[in-house]
PDB file of N, CA and C in Angstrom:
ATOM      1  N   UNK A   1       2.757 -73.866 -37.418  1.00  0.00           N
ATOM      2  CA  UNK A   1       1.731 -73.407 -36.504  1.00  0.00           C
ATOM      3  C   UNK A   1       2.359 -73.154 -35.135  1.00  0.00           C
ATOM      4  N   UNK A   2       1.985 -71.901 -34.936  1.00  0.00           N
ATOM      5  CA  UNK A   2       2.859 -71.983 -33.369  1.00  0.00           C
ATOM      6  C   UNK A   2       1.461 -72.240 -32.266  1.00  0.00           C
ATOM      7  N   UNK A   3       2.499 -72.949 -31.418  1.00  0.00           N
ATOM      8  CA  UNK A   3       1.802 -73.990 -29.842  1.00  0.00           C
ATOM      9  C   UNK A   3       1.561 -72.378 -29.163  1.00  0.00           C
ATOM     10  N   UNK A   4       0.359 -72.443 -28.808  1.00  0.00           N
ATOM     11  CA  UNK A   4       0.023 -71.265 -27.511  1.00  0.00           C
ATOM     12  C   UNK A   4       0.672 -71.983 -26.252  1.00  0.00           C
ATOM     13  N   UNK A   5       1.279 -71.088 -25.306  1.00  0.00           N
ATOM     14  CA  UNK A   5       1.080 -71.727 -24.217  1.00  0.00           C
ATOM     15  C   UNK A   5       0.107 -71.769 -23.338  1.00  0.00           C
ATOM     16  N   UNK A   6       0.518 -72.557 -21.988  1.00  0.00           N
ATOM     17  CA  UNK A   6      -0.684 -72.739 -21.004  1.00  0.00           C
ATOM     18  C   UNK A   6      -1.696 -71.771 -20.333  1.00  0.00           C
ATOM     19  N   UNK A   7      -0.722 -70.972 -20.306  1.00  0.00           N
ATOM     20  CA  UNK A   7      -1.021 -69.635 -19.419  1.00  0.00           C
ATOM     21  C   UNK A   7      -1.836 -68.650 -20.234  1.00  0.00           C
ATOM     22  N   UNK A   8      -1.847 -68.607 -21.593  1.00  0.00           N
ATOM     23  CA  UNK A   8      -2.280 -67.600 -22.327  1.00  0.00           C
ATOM     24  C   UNK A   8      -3.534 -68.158 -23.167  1.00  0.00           C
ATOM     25  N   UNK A   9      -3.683 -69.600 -22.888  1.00  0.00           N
ATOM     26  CA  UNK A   9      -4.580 -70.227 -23.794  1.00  0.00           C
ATOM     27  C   UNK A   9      -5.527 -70.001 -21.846  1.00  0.00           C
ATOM     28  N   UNK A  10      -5.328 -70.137 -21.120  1.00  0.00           N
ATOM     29  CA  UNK A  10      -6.126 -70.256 -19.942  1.00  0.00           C
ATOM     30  C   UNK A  10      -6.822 -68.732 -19.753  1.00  0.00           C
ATOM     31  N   UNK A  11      -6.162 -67.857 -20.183  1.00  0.00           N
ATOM     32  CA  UNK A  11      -6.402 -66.420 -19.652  1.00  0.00           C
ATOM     33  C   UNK A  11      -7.230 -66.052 -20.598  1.00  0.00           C
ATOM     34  N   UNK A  12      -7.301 -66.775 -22.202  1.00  0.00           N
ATOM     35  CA  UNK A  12      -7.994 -66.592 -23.463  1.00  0.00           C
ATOM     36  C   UNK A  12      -9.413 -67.220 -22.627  1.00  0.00           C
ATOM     37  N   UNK A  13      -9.374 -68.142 -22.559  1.00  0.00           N
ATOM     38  CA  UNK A  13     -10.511 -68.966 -22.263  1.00  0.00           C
ATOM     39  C   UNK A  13     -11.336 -68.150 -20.998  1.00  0.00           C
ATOM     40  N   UNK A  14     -10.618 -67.542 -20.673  1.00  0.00           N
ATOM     41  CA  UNK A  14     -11.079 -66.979 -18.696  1.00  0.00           C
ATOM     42  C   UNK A  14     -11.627 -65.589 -19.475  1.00  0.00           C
ATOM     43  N   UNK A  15     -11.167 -64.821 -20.178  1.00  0.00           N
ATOM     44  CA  UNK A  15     -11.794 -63.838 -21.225  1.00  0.00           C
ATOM     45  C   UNK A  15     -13.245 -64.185 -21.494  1.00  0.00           C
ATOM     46  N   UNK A  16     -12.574 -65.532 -22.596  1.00  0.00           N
ATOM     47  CA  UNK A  16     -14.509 -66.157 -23.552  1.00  0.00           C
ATOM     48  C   UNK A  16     -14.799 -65.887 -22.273  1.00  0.00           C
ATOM     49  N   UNK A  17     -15.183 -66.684 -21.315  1.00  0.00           N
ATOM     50  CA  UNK A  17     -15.849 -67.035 -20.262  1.00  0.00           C
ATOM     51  C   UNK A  17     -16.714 -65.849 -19.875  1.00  0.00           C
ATOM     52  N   UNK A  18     -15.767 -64.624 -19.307  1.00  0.00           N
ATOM     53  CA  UNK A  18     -16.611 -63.746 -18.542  1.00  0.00           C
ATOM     54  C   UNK A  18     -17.214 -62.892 -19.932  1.00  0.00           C
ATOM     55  N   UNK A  19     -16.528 -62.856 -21.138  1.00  0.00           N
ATOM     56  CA  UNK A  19     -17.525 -62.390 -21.990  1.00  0.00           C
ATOM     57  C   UNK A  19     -19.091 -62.942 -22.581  1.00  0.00           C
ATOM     58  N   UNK A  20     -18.787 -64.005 -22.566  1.00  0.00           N
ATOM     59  CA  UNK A  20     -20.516 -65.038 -22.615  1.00  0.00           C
ATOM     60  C   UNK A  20     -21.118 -64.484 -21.208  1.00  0.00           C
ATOM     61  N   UNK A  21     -21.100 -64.547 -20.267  1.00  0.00           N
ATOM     62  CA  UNK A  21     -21.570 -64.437 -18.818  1.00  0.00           C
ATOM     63  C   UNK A  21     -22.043 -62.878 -18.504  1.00  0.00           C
ATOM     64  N   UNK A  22     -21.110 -62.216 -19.246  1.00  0.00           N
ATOM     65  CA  UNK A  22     -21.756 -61.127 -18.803  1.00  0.00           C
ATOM     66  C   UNK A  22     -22.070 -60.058 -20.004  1.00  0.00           C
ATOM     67  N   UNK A  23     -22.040 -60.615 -20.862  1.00  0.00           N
ATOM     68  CA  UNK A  23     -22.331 -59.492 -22.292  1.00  0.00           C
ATOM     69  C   UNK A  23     -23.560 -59.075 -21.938  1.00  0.00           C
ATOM     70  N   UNK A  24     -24.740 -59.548 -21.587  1.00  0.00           N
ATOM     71  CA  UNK A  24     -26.051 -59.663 -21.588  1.00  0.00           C
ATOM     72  C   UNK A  24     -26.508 -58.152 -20.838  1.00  0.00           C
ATOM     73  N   UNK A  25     -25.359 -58.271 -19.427  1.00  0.00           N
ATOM     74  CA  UNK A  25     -25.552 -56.664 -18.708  1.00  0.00           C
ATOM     75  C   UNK A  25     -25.199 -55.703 -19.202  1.00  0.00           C
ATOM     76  N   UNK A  26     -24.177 -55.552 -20.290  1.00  0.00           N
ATOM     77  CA  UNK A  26     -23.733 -54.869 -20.608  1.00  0.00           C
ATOM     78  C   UNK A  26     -23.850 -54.014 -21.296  1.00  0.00           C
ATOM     79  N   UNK A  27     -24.830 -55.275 -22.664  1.00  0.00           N
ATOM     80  CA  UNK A  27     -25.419 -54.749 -24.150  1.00  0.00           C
ATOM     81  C   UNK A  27     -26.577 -54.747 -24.078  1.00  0.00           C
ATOM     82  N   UNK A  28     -27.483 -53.933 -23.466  1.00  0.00           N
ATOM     83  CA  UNK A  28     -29.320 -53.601 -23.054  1.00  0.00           C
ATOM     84  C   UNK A  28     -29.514 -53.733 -24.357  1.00  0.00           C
ATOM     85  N   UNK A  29     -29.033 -53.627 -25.715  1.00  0.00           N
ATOM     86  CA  UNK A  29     -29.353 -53.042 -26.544  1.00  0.00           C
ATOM     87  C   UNK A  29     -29.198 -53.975 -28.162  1.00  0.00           C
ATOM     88  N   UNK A  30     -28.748 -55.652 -27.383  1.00  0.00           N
ATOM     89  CA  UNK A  30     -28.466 -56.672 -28.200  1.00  0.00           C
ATOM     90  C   UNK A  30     -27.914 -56.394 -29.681  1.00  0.00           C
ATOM     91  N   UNK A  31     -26.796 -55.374 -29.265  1.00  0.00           N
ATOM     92  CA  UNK A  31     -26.044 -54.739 -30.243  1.00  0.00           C
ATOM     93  C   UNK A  31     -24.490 -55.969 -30.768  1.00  0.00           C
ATOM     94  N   UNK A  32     -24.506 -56.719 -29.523  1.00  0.00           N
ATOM     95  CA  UNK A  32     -23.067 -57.614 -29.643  1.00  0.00           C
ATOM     96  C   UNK A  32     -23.581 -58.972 -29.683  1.00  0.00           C
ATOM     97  N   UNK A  33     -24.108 -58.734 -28.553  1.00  0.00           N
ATOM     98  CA  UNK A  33     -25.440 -60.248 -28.140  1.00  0.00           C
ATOM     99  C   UNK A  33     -26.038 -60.840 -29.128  1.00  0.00           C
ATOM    100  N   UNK A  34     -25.704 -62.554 -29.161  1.00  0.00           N
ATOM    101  CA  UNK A  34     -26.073 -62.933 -30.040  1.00  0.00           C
ATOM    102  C   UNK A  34     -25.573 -62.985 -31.834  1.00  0.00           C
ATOM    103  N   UNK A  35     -24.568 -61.967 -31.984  1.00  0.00           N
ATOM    104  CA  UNK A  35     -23.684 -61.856 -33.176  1.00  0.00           C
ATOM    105  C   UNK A  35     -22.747 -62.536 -33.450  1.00  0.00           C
ATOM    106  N   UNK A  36     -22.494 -62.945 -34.542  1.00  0.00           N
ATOM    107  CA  UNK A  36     -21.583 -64.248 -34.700  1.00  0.00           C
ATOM    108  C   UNK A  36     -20.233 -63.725 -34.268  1.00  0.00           C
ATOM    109  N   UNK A  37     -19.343 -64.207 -33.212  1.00  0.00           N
ATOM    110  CA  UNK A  37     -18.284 -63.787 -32.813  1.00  0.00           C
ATOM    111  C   UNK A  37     -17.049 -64.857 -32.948  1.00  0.00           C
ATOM    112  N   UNK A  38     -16.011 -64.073 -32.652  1.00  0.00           N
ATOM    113  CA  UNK A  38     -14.586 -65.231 -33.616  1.00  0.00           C
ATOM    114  C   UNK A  38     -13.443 -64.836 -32.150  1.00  0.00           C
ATOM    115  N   UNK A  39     -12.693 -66.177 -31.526  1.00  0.00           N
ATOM    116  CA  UNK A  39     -11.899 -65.790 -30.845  1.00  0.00           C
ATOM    117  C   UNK A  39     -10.598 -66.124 -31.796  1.00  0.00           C
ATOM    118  N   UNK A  40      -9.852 -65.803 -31.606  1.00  0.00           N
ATOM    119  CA  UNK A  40      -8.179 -65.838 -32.141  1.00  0.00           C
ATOM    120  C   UNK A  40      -6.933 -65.760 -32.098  1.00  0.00           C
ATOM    121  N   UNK A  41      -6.243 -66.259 -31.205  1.00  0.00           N
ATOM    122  CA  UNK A  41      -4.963 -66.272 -30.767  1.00  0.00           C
ATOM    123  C   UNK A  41      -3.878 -66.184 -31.900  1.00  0.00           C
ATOM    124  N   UNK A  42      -3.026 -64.668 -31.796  1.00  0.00           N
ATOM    125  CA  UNK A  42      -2.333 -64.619 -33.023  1.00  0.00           C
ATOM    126  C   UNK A  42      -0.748 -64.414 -32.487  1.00  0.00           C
ATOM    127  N   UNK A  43      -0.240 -65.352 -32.476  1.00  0.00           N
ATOM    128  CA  UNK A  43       1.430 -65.566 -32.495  1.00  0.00           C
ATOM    129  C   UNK A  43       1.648 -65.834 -31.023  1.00  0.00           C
ATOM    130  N   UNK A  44       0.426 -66.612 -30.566  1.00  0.00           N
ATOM    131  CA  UNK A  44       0.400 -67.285 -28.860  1.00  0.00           C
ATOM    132  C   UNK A  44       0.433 -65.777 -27.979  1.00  0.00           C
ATOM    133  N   UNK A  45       0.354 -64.884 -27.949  1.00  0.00           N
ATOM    134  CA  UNK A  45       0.599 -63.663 -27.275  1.00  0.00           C
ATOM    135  C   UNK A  45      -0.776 -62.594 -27.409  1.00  0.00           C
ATOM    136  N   UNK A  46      -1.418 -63.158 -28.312  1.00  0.00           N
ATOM    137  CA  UNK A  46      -2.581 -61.854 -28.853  1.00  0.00           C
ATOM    138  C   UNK A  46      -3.734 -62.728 -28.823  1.00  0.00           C
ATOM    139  N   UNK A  47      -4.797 -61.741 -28.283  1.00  0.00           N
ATOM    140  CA  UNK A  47      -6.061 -62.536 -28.094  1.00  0.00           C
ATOM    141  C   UNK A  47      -6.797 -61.516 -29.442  1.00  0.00           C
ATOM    142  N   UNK A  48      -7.455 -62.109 -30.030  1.00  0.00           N
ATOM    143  CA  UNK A  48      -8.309 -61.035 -31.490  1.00  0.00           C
ATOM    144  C   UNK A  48      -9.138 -61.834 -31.192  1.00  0.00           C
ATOM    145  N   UNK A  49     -10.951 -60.509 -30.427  1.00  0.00           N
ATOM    146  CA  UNK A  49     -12.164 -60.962 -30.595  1.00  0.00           C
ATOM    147  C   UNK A  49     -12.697 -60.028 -31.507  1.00  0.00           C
ATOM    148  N   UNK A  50     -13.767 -60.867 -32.781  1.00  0.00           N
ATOM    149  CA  UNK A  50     -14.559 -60.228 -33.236  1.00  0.00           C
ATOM    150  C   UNK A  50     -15.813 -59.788 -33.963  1.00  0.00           C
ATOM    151  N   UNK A  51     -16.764 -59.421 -33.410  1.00  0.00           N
ATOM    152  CA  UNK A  51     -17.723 -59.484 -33.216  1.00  0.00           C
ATOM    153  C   UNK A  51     -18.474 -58.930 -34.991  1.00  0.00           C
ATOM    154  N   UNK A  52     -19.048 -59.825 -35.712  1.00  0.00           N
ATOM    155  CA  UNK A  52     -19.539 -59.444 -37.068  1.00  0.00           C
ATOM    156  C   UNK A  52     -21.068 -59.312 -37.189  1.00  0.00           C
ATOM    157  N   UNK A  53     -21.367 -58.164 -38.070  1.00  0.00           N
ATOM    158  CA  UNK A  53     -23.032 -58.323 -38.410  1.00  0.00           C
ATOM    159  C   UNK A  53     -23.293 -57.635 -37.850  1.00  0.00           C
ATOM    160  N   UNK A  54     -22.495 -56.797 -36.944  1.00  0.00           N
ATOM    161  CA  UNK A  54     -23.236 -55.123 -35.605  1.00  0.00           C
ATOM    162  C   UNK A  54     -23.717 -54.153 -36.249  1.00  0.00           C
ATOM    163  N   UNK A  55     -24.959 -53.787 -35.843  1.00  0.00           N
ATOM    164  CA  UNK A  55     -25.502 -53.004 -36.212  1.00  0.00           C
ATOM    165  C   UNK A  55     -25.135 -51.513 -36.152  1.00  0.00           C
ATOM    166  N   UNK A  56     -24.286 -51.209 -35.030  1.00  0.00           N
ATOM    167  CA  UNK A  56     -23.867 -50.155 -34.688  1.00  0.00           C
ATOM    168  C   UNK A  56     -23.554 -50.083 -33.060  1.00  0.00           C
ATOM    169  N   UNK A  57     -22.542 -49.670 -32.586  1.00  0.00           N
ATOM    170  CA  UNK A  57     -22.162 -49.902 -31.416  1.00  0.00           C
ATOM    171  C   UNK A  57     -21.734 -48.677 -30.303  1.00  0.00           C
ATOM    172  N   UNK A  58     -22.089 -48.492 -29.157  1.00  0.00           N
ATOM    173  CA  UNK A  58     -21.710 -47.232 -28.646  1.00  0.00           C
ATOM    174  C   UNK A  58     -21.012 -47.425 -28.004  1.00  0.00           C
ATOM    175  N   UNK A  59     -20.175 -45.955 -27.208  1.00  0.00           N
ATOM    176  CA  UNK A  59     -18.725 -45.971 -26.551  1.00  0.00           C
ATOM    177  C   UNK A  59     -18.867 -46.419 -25.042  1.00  0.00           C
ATOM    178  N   UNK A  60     -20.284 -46.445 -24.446  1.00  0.00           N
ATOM    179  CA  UNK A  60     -20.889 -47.252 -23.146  1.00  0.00           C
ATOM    180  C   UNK A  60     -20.482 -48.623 -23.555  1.00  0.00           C
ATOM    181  N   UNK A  61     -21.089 -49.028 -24.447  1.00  0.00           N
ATOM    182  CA  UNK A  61     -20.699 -50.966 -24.766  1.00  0.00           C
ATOM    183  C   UNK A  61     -19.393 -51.078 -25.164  1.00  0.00           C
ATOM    184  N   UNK A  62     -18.577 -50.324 -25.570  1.00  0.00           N
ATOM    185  CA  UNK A  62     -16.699 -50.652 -25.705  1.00  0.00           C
ATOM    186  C   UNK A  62     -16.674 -50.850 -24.884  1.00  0.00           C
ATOM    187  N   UNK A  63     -17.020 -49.604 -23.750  1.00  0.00           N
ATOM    188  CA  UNK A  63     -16.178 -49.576 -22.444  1.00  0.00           C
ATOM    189  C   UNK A  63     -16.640 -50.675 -21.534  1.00  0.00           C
ATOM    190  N   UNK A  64     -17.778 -51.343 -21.590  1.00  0.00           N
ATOM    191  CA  UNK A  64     -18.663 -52.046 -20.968  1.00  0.00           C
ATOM    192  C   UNK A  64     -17.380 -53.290 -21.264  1.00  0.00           C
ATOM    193  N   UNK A  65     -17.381 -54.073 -22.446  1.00  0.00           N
ATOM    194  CA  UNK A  65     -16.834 -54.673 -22.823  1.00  0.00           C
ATOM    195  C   UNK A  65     -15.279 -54.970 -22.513  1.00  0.00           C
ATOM    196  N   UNK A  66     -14.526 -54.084 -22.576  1.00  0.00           N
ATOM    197  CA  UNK A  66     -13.039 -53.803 -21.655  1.00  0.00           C
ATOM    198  C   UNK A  66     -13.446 -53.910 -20.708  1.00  0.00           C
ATOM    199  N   UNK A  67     -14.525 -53.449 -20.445  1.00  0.00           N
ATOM    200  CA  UNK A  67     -14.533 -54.110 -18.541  1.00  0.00           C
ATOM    201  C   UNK A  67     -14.329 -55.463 -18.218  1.00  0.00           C
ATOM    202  N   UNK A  68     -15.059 -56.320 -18.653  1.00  0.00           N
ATOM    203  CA  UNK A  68     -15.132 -57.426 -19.067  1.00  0.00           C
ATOM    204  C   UNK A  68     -13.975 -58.235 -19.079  1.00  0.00           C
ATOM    205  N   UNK A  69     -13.790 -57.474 -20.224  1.00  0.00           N
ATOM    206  CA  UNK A  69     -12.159 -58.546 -20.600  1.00  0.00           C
ATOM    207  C   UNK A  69     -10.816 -58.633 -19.769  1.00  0.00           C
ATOM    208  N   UNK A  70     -10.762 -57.124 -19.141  1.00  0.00           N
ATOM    209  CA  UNK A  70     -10.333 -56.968 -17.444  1.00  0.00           C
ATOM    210  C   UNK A  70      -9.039 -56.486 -17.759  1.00  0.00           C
ATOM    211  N   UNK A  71      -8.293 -56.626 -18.966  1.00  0.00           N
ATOM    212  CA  UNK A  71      -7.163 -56.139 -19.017  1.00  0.00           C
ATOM    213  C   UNK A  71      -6.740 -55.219 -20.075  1.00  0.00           C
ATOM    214  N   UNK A  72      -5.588 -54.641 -20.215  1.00  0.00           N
ATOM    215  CA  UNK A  72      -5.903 -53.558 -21.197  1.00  0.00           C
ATOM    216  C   UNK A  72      -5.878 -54.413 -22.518  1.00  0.00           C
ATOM    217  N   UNK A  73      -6.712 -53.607 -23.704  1.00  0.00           N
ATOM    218  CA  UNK A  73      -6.954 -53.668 -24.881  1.00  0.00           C
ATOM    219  C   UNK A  73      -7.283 -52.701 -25.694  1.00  0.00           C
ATOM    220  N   UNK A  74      -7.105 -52.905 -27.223  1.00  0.00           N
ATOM    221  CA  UNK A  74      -7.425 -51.753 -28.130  1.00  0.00           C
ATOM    222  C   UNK A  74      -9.021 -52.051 -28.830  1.00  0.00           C
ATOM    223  N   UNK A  75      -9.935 -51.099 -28.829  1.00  0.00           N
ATOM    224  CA  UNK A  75     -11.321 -51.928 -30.388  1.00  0.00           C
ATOM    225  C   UNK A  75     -11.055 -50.726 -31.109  1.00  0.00           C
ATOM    226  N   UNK A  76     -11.411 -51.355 -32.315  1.00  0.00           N
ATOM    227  CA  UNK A  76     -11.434 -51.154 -33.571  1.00  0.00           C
ATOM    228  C   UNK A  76     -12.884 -51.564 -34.243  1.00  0.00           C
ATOM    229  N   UNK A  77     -13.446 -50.515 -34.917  1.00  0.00           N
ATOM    230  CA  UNK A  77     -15.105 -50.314 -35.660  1.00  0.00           C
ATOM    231  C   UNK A  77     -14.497 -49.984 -37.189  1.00  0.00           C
ATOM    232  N   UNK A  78     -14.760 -51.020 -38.069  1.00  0.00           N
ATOM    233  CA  UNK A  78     -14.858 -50.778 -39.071  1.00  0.00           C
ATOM    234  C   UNK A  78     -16.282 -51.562 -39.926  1.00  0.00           C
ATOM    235  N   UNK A  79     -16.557 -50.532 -40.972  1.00  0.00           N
ATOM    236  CA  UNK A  79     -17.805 -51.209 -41.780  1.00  0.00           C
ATOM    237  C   UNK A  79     -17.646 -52.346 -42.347  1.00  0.00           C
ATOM    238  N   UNK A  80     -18.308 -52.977 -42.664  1.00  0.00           N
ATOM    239  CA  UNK A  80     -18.581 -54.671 -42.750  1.00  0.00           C
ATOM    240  C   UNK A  80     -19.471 -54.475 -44.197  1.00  0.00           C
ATOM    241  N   UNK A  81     -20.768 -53.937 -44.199  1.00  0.00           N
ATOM    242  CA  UNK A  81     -21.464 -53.439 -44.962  1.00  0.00           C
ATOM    243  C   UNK A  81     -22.171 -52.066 -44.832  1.00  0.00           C
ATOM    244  N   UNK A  82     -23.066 -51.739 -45.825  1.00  0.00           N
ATOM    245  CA  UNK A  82     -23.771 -50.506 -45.559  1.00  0.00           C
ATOM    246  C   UNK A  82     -24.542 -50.605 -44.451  1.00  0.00           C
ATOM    247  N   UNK A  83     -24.775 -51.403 -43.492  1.00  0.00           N
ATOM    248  CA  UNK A  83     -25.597 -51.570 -41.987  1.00  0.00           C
ATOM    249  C   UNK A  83     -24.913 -52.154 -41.325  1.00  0.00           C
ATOM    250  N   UNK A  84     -24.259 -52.419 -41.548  1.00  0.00           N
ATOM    251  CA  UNK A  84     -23.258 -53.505 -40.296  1.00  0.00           C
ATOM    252  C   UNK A  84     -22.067 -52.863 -40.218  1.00  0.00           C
ATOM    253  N   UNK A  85     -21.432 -53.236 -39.232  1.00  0.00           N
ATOM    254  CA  UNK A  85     -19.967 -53.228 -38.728  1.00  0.00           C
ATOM    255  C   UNK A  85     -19.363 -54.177 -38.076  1.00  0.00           C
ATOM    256  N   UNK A  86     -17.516 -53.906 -38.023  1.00  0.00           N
ATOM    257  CA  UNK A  86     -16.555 -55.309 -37.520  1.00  0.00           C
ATOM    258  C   UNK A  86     -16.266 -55.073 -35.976  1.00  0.00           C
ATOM    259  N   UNK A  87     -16.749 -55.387 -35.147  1.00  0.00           N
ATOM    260  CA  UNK A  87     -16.107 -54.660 -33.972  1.00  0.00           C
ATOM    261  C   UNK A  87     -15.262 -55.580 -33.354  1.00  0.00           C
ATOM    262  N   UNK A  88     -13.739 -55.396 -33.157  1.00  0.00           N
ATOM    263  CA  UNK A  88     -13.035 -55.779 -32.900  1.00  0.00           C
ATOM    264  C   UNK A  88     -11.993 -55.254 -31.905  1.00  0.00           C
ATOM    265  N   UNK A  89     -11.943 -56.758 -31.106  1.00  0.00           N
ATOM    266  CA  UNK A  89     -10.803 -55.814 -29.625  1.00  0.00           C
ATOM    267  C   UNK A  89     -10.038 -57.069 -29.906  1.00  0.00           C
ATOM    268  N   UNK A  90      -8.428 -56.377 -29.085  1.00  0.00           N
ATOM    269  CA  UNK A  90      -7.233 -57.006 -29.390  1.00  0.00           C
ATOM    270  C   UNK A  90      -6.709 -56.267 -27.966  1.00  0.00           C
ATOM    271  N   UNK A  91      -6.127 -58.239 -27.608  1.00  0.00           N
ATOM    272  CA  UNK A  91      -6.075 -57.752 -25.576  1.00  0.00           C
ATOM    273  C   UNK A  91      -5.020 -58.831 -25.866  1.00  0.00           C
ATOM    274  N   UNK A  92      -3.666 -58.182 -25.367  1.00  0.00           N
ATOM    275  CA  UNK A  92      -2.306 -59.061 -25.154  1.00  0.00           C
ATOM    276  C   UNK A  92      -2.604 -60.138 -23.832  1.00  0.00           C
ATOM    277  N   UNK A  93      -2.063 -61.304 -24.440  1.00  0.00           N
ATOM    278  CA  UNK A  93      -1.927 -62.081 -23.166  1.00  0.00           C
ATOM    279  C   UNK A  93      -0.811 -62.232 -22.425  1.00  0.00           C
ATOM    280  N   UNK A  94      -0.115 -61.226 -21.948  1.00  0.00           N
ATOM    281  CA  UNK A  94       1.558 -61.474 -21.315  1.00  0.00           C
ATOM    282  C   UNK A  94       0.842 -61.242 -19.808  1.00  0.00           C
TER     283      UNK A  94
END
């Protein structure tokens, strides 16, 4: 298992943070809000959030969302089921 360090487990957490706090302005449309969401630190360097059970998501709430998270990142929309989708962003912690 690799040890995250300090700095990247703090900047993960400072992420969750302003994403709970401010999803609410973001998503008028309780498209993210409220959906079971997964944080994930992959090889101490990669933050993977992702958001399951979305109904469908628009390019206002990505961008809303990167706002948020404050630093650059990639999302990724893939189907989950025939009504749902995976929406997933992946934001380096260096």
């Amino acid at each position: 298992m690799i040890e995250v360090p300090t700095p990247q487990r703090a900047q993960a957490a400072a992420i969750q943070h302003r994403l709970s706090e401010g999803l609410g302005r973001i998503d008028p449309h309780h498209r993210l809000l409220g959906r079971p969401v997964a944080y994930r630190i992959i090889d101490g360097t990669t933050l993977e959030i992702t958001y399951r059970d979305v109904p469908g998501i628009a390019e206002a709430e990505v961008l809303g969302v990167k706002r948020l998270i404050g630093v650059d990142c990639f999302c990724t929309v893939a189907p989950q089921t025939a009504e749902t989708v995976l929406v997933r962003f992946v934001v380096s912690l260096k």
